[in-house]
PDB file of N, CA and C in Angstrom:
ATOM      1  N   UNK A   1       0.825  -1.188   0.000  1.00  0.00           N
ATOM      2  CA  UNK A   1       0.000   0.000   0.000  1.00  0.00           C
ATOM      3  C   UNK A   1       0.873   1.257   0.000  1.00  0.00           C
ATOM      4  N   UNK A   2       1.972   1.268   1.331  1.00  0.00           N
ATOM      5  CA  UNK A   2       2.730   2.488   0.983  1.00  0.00           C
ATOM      6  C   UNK A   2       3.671   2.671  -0.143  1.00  0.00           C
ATOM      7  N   UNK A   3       3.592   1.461  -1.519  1.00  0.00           N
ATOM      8  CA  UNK A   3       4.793   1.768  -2.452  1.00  0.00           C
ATOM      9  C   UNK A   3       3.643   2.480  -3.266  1.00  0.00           C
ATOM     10  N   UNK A   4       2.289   2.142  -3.390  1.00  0.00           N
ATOM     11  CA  UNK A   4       1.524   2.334  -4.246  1.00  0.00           C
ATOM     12  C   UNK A   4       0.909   3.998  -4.160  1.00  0.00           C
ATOM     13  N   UNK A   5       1.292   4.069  -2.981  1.00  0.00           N
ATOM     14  CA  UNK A   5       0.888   5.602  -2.411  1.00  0.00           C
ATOM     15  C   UNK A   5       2.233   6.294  -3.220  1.00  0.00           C
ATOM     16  N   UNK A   6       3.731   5.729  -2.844  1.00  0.00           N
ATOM     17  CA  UNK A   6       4.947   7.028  -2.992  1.00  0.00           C
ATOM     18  C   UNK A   6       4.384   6.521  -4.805  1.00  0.00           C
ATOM     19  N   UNK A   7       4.305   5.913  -5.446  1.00  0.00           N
ATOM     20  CA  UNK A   7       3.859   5.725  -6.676  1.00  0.00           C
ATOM     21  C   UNK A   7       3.353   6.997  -7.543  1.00  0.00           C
ATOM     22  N   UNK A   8       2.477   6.764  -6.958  1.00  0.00           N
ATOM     23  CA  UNK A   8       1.068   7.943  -6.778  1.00  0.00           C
ATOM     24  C   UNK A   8       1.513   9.234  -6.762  1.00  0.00           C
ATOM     25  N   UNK A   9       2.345   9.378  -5.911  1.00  0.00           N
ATOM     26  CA  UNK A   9       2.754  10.648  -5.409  1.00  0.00           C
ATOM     27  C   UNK A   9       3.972  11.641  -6.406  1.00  0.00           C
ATOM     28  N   UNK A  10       4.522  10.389  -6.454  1.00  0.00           N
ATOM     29  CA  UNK A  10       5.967  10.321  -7.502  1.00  0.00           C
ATOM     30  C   UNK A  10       5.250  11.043  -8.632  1.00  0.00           C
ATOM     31  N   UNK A  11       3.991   9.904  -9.720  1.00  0.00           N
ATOM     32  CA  UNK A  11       3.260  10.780 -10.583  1.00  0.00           C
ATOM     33  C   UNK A  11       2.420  11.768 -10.497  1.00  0.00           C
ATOM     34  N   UNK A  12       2.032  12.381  -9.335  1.00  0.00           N
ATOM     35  CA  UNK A  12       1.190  13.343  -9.465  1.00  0.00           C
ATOM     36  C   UNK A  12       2.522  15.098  -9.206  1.00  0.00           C
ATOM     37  N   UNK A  13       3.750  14.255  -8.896  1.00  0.00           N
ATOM     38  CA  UNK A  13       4.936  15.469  -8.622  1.00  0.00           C
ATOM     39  C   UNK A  13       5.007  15.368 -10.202  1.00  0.00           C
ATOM     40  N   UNK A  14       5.446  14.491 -10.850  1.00  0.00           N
ATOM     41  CA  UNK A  14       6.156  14.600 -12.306  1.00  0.00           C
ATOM     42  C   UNK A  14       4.869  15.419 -13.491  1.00  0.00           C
ATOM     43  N   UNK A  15       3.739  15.140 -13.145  1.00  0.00           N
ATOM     44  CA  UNK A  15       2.567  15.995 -13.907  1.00  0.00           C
ATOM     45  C   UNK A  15       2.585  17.167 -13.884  1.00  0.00           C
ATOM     46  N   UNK A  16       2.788  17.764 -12.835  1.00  0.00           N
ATOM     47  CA  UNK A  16       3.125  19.176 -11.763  1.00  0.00           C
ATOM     48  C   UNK A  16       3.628  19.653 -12.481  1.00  0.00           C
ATOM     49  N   UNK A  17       5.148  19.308 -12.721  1.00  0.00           N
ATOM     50  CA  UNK A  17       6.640  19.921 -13.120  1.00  0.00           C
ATOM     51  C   UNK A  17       6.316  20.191 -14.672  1.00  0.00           C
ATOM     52  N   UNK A  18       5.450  18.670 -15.353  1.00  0.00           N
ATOM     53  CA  UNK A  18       5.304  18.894 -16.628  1.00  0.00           C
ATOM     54  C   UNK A  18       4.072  20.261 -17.070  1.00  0.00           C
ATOM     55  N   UNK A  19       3.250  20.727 -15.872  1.00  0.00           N
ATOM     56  CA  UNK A  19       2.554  21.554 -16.381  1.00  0.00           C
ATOM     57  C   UNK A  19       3.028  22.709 -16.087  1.00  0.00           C
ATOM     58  N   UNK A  20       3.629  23.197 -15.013  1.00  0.00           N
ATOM     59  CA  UNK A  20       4.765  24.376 -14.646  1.00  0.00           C
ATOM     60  C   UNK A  20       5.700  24.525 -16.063  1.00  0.00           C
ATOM     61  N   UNK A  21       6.185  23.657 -16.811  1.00  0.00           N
ATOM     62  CA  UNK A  21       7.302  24.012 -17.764  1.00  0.00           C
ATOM     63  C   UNK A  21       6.964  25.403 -18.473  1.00  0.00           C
ATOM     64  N   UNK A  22       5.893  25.380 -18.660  1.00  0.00           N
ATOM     65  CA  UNK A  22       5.361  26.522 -19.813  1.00  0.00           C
ATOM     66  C   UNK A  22       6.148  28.039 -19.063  1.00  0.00           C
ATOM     67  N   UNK A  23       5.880  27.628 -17.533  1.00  0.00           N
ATOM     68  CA  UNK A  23       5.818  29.362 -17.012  1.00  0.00           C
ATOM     69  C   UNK A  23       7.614  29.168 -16.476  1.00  0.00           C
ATOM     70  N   UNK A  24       8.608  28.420 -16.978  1.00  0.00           N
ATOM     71  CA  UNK A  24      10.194  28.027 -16.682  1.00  0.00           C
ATOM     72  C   UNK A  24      10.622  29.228 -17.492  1.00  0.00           C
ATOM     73  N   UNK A  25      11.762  29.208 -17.240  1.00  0.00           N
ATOM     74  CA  UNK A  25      12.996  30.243 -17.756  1.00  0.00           C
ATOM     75  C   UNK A  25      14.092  29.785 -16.910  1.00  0.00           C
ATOM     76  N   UNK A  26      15.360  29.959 -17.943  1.00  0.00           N
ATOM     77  CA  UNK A  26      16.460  29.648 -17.817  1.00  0.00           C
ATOM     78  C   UNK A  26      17.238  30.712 -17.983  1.00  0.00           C
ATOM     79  N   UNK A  27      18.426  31.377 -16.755  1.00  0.00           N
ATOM     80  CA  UNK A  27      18.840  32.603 -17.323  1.00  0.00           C
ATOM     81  C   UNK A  27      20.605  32.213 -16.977  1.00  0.00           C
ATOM     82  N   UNK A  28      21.063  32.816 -17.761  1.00  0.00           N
ATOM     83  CA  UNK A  28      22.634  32.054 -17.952  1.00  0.00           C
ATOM     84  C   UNK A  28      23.201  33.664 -17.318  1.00  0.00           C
ATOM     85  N   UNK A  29      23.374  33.260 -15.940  1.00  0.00           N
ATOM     86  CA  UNK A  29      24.136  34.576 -15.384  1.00  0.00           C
ATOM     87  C   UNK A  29      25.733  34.441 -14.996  1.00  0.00           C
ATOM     88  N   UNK A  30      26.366  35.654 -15.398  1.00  0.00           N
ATOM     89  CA  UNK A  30      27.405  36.453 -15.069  1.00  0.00           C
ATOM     90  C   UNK A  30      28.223  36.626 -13.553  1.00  0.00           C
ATOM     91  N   UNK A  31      28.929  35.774 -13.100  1.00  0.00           N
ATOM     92  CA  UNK A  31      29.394  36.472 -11.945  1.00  0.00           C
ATOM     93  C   UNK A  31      28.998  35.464 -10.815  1.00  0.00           C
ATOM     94  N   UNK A  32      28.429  34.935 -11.044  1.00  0.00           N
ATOM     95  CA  UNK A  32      27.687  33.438  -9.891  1.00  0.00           C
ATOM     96  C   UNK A  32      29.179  32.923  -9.405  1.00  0.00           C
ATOM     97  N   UNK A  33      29.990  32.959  -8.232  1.00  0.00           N
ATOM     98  CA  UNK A  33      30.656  32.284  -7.752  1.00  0.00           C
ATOM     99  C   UNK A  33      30.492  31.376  -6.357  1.00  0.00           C
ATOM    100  N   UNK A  34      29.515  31.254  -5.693  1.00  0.00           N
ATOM    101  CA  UNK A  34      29.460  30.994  -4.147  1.00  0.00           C
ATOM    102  C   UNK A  34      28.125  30.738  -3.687  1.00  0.00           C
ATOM    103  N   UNK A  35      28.135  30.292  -2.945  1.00  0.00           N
ATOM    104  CA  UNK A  35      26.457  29.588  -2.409  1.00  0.00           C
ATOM    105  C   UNK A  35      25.692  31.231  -1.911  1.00  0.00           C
ATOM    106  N   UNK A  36      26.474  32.241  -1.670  1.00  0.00           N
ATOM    107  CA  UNK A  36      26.021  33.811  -1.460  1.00  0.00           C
ATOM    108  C   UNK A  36      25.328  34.727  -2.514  1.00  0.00           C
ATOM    109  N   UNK A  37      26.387  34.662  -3.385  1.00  0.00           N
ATOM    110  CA  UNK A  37      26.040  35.119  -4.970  1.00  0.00           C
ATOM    111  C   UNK A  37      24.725  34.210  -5.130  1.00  0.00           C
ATOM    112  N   UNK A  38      24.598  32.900  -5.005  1.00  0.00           N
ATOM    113  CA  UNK A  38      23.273  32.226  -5.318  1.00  0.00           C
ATOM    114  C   UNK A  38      22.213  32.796  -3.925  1.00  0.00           C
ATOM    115  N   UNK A  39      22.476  33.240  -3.034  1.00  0.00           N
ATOM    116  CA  UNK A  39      21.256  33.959  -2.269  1.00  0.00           C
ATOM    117  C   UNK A  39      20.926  35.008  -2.430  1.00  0.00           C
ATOM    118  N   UNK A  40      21.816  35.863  -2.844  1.00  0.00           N
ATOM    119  CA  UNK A  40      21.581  36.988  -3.477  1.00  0.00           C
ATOM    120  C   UNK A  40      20.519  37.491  -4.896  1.00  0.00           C
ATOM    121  N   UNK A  41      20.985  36.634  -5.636  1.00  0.00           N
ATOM    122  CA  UNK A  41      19.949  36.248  -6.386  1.00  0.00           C
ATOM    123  C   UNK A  41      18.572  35.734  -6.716  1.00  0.00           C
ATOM    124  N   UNK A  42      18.714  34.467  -5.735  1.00  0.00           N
ATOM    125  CA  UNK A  42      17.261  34.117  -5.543  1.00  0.00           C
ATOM    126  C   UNK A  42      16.010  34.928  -5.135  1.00  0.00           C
ATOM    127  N   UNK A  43      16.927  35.325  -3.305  1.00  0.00           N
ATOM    128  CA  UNK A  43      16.783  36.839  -3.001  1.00  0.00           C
ATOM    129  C   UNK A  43      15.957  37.777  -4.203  1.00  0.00           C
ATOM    130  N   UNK A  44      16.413  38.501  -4.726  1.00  0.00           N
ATOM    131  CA  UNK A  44      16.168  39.408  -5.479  1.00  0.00           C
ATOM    132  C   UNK A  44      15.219  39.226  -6.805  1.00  0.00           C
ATOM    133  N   UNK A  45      15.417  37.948  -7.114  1.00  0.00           N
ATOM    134  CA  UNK A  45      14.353  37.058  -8.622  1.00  0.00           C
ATOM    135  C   UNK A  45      12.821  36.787  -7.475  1.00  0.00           C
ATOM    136  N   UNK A  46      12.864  36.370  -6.336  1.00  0.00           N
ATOM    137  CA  UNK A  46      11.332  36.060  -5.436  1.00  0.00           C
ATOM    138  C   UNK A  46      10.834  37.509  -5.587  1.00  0.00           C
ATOM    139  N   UNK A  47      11.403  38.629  -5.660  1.00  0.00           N
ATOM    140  CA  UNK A  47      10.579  39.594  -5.672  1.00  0.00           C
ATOM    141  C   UNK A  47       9.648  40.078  -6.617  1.00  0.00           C
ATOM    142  N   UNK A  48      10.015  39.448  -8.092  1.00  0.00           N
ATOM    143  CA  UNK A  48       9.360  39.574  -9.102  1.00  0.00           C
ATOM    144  C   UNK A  48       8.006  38.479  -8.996  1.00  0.00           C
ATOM    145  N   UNK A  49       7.089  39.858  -9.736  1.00  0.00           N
ATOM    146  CA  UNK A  49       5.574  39.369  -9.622  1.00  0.00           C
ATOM    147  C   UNK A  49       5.760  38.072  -9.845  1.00  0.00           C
ATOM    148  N   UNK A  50       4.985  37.261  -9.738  1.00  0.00           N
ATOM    149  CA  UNK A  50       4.648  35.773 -10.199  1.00  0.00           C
ATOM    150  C   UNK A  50       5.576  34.909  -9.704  1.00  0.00           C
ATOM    151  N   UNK A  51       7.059  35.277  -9.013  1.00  0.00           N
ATOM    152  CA  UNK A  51       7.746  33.974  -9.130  1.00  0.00           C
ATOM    153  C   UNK A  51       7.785  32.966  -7.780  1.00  0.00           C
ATOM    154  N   UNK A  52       7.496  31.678  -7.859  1.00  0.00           N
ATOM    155  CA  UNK A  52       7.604  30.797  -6.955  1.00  0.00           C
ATOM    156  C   UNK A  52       8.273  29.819  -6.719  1.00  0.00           C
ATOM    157  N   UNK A  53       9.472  30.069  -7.929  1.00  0.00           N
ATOM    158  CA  UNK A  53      10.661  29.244  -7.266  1.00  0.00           C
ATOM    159  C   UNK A  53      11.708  29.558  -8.281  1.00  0.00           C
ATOM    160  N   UNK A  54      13.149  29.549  -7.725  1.00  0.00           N
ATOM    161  CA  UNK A  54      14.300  30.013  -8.416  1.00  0.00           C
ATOM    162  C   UNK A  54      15.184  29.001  -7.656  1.00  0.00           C
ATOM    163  N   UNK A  55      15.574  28.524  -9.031  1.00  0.00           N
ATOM    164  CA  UNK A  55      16.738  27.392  -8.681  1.00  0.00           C
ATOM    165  C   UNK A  55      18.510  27.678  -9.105  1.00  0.00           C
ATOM    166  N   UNK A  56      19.531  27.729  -8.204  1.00  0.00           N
ATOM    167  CA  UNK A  56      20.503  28.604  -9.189  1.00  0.00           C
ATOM    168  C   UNK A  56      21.693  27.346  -8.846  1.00  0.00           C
ATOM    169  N   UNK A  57      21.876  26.888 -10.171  1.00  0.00           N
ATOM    170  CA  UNK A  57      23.664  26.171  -9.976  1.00  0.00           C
ATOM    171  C   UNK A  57      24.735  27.022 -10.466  1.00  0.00           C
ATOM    172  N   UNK A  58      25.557  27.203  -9.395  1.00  0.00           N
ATOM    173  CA  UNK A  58      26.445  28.146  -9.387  1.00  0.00           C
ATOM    174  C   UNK A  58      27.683  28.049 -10.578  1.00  0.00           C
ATOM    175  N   UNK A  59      27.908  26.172 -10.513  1.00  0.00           N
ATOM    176  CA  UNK A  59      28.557  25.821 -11.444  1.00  0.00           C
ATOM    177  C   UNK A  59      28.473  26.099 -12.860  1.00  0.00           C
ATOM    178  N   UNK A  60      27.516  25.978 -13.364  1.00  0.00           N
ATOM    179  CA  UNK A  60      27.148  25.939 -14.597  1.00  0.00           C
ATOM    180  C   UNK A  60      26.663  27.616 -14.983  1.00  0.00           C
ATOM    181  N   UNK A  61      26.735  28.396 -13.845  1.00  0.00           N
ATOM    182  CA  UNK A  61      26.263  29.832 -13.700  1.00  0.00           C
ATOM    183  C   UNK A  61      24.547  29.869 -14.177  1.00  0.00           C
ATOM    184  N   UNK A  62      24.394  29.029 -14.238  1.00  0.00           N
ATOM    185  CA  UNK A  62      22.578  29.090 -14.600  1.00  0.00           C
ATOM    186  C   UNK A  62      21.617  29.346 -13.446  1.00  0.00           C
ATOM    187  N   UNK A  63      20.239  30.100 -13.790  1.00  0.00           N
ATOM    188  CA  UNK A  63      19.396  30.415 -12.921  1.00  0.00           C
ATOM    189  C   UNK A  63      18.283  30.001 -13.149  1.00  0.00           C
ATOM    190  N   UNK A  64      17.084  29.147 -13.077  1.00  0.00           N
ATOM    191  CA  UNK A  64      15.717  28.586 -13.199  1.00  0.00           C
ATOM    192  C   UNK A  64      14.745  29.352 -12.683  1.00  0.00           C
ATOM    193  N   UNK A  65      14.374  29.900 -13.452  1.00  0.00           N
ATOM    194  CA  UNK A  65      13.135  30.655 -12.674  1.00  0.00           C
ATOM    195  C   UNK A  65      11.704  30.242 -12.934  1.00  0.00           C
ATOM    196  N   UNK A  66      10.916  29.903 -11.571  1.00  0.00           N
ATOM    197  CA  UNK A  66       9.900  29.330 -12.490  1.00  0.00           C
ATOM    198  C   UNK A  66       8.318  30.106 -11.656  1.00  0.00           C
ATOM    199  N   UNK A  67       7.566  30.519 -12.534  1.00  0.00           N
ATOM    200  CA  UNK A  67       6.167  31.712 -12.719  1.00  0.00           C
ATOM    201  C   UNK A  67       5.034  30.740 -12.200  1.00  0.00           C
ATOM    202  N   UNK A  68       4.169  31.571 -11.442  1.00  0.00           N
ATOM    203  CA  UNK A  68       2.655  31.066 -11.763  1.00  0.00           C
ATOM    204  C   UNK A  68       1.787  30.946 -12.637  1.00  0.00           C
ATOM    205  N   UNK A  69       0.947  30.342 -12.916  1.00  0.00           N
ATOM    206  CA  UNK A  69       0.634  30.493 -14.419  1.00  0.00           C
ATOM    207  C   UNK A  69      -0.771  31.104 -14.735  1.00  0.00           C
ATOM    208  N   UNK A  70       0.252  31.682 -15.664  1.00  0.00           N
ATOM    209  CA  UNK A  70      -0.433  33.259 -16.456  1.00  0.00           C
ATOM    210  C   UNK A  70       0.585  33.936 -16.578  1.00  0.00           C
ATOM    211  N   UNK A  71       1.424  33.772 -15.429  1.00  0.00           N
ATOM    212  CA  UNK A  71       2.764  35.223 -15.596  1.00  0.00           C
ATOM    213  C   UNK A  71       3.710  34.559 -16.720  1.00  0.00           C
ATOM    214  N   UNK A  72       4.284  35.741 -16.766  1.00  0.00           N
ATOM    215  CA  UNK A  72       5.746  35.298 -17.763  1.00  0.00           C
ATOM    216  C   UNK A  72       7.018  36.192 -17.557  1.00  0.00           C
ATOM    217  N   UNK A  73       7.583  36.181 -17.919  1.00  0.00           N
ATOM    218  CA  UNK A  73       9.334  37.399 -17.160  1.00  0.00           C
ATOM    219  C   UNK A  73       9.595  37.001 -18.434  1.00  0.00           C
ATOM    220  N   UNK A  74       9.410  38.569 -19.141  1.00  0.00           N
ATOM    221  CA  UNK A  74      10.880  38.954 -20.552  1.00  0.00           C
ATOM    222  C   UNK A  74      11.936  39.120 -20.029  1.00  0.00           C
ATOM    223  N   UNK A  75      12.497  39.162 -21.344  1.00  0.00           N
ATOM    224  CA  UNK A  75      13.775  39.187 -21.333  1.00  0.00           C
ATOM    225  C   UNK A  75      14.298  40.594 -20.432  1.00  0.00           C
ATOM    226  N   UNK A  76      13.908  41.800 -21.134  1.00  0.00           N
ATOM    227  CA  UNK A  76      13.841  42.928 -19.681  1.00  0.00           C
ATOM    228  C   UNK A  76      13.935  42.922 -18.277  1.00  0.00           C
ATOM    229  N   UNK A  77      12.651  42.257 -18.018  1.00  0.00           N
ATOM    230  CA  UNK A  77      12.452  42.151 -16.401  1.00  0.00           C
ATOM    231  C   UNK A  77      13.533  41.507 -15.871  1.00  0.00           C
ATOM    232  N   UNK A  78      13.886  40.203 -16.596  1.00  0.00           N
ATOM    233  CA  UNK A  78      15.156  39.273 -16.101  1.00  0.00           C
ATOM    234  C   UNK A  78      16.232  39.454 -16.157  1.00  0.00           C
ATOM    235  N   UNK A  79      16.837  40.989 -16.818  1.00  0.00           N
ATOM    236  CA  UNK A  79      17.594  41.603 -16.775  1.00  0.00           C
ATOM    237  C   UNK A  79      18.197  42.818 -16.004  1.00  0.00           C
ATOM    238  N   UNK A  80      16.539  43.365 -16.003  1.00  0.00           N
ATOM    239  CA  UNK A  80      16.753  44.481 -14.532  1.00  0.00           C
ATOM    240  C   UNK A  80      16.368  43.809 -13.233  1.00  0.00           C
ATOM    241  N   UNK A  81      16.302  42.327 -12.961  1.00  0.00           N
ATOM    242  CA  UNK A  81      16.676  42.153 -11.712  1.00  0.00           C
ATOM    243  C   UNK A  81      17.689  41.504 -11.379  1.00  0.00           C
ATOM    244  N   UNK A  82      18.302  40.744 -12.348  1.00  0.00           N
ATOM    245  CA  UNK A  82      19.490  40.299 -12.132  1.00  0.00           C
ATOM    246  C   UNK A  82      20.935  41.588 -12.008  1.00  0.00           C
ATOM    247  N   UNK A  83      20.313  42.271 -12.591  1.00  0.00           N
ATOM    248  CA  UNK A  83      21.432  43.507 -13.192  1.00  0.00           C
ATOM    249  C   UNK A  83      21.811  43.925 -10.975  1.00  0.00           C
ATOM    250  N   UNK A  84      20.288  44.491 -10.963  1.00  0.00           N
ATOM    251  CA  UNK A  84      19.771  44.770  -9.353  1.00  0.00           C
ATOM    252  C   UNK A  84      20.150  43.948  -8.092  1.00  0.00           C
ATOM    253  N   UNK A  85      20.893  42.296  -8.853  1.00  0.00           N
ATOM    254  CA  UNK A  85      21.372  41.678  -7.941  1.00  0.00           C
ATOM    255  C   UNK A  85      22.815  41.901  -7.874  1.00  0.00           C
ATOM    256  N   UNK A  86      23.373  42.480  -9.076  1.00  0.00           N
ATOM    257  CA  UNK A  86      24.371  42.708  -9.222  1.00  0.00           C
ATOM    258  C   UNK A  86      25.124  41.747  -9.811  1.00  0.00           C
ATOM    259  N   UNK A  87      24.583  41.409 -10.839  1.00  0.00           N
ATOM    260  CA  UNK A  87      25.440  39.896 -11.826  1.00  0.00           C
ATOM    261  C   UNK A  87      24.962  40.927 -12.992  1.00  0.00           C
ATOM    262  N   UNK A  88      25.322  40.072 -14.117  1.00  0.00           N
ATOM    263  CA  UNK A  88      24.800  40.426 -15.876  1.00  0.00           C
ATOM    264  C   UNK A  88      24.633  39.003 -16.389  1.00  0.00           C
ATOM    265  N   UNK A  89      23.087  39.955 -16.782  1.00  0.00           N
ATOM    266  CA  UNK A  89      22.715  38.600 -17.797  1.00  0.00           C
ATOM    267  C   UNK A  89      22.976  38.411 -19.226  1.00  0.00           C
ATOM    268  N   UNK A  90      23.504  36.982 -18.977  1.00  0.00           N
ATOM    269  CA  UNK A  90      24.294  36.687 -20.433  1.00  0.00           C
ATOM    270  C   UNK A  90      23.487  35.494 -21.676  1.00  0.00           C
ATOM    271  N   UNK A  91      22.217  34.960 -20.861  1.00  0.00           N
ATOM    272  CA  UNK A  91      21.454  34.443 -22.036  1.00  0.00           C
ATOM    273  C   UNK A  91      19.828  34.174 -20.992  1.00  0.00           C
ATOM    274  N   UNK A  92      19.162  34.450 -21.770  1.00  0.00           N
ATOM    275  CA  UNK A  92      17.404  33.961 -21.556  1.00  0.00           C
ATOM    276  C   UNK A  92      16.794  32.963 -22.703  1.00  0.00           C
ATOM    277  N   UNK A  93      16.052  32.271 -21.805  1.00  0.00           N
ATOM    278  CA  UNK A  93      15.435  31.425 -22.548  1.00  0.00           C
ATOM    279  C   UNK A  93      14.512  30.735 -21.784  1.00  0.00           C
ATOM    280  N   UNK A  94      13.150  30.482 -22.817  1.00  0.00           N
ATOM    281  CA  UNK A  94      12.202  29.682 -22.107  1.00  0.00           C
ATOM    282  C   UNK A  94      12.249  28.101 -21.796  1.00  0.00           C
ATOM    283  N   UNK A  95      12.195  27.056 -20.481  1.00  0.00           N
ATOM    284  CA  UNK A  95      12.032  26.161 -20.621  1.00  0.00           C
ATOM    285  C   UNK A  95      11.848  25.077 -21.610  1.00  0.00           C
ATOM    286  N   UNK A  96      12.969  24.741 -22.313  1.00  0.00           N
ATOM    287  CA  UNK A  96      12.244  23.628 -23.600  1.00  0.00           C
ATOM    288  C   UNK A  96      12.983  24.273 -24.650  1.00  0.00           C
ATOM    289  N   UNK A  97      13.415  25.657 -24.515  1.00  0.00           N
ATOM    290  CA  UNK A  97      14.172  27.066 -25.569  1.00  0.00           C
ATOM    291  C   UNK A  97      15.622  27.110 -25.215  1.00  0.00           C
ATOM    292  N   UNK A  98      16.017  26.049 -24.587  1.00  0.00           N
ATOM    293  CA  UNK A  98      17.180  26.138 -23.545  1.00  0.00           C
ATOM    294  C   UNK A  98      18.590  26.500 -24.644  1.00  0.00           C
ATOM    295  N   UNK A  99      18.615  26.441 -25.608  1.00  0.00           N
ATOM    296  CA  UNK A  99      19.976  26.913 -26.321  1.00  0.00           C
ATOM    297  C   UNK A  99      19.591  28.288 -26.217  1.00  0.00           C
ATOM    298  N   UNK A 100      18.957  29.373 -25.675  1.00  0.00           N
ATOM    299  CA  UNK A 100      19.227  30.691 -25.545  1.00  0.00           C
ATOM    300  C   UNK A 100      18.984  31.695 -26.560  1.00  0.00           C
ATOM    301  N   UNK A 101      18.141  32.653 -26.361  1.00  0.00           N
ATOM    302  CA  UNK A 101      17.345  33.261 -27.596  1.00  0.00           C
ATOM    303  C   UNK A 101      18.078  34.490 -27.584  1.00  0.00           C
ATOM    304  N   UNK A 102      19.180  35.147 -26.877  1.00  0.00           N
ATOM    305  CA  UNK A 102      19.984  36.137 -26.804  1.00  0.00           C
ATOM    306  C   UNK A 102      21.048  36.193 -25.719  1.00  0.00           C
ATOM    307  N   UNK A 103      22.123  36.593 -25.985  1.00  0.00           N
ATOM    308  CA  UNK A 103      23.007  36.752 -25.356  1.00  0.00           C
ATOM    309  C   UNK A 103      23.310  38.296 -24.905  1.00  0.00           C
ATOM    310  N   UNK A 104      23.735  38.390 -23.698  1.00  0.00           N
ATOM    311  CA  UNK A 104      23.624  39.824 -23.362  1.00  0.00           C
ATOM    312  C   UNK A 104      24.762  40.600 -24.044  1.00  0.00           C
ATOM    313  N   UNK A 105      24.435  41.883 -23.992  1.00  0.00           N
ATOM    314  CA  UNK A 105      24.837  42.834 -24.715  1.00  0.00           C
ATOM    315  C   UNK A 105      25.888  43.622 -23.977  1.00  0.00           C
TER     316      UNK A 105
END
């Protein structure tokens, strides 16, 4: 009974994630060195309307940002808050868009 439950559970998390993708973004930031630089950031991306979760690997300098749905974060917005965290953003892209629709300027 309890494998059939984490089962259950397992697929009703993986449905989730698959219907969240739409409102994902991927932002390839500048300057990410330290588990700080990644609080700083997160920090500063939760403040934007809609967002309910920001995931940042420092390694790879990437940032996940992911919206409620309806919202969306251009390329702009994800620029003047990262800028505001004090990094530069060096590529955006939507979930699924992940080779990057611009590189910063």
């Amino acid at each position: 009974m309890t494998g059939k439950f984490i089962l259950m559970l397992s697929a009703l998390m993986f449905s989730m994630a698959v219907l969240a993708a739409d409102n994902q973004y991927v932002l390839g930031v500048d300057g990410l060195a330290c588990p700080f630089c990644a609080y700083g950031i997160e920090k500063r991306l939760h403040k934007v309307d809609g967002v309910t979760d920001v995931q940042v690997d420092v390694g790879e300098s990437l940032v996940r940002v992911t919206l409620q749905e309806g919202k969306t974060l251009t390329e702009e917005r994800a620029r003047q808050a990262v800028d505001e965290a004090g990094f530069t953003l060096r590529s955006y892209a939507e979930a699924g868009d992940e080779a990057g629709s611009s590189d910063a300027k």
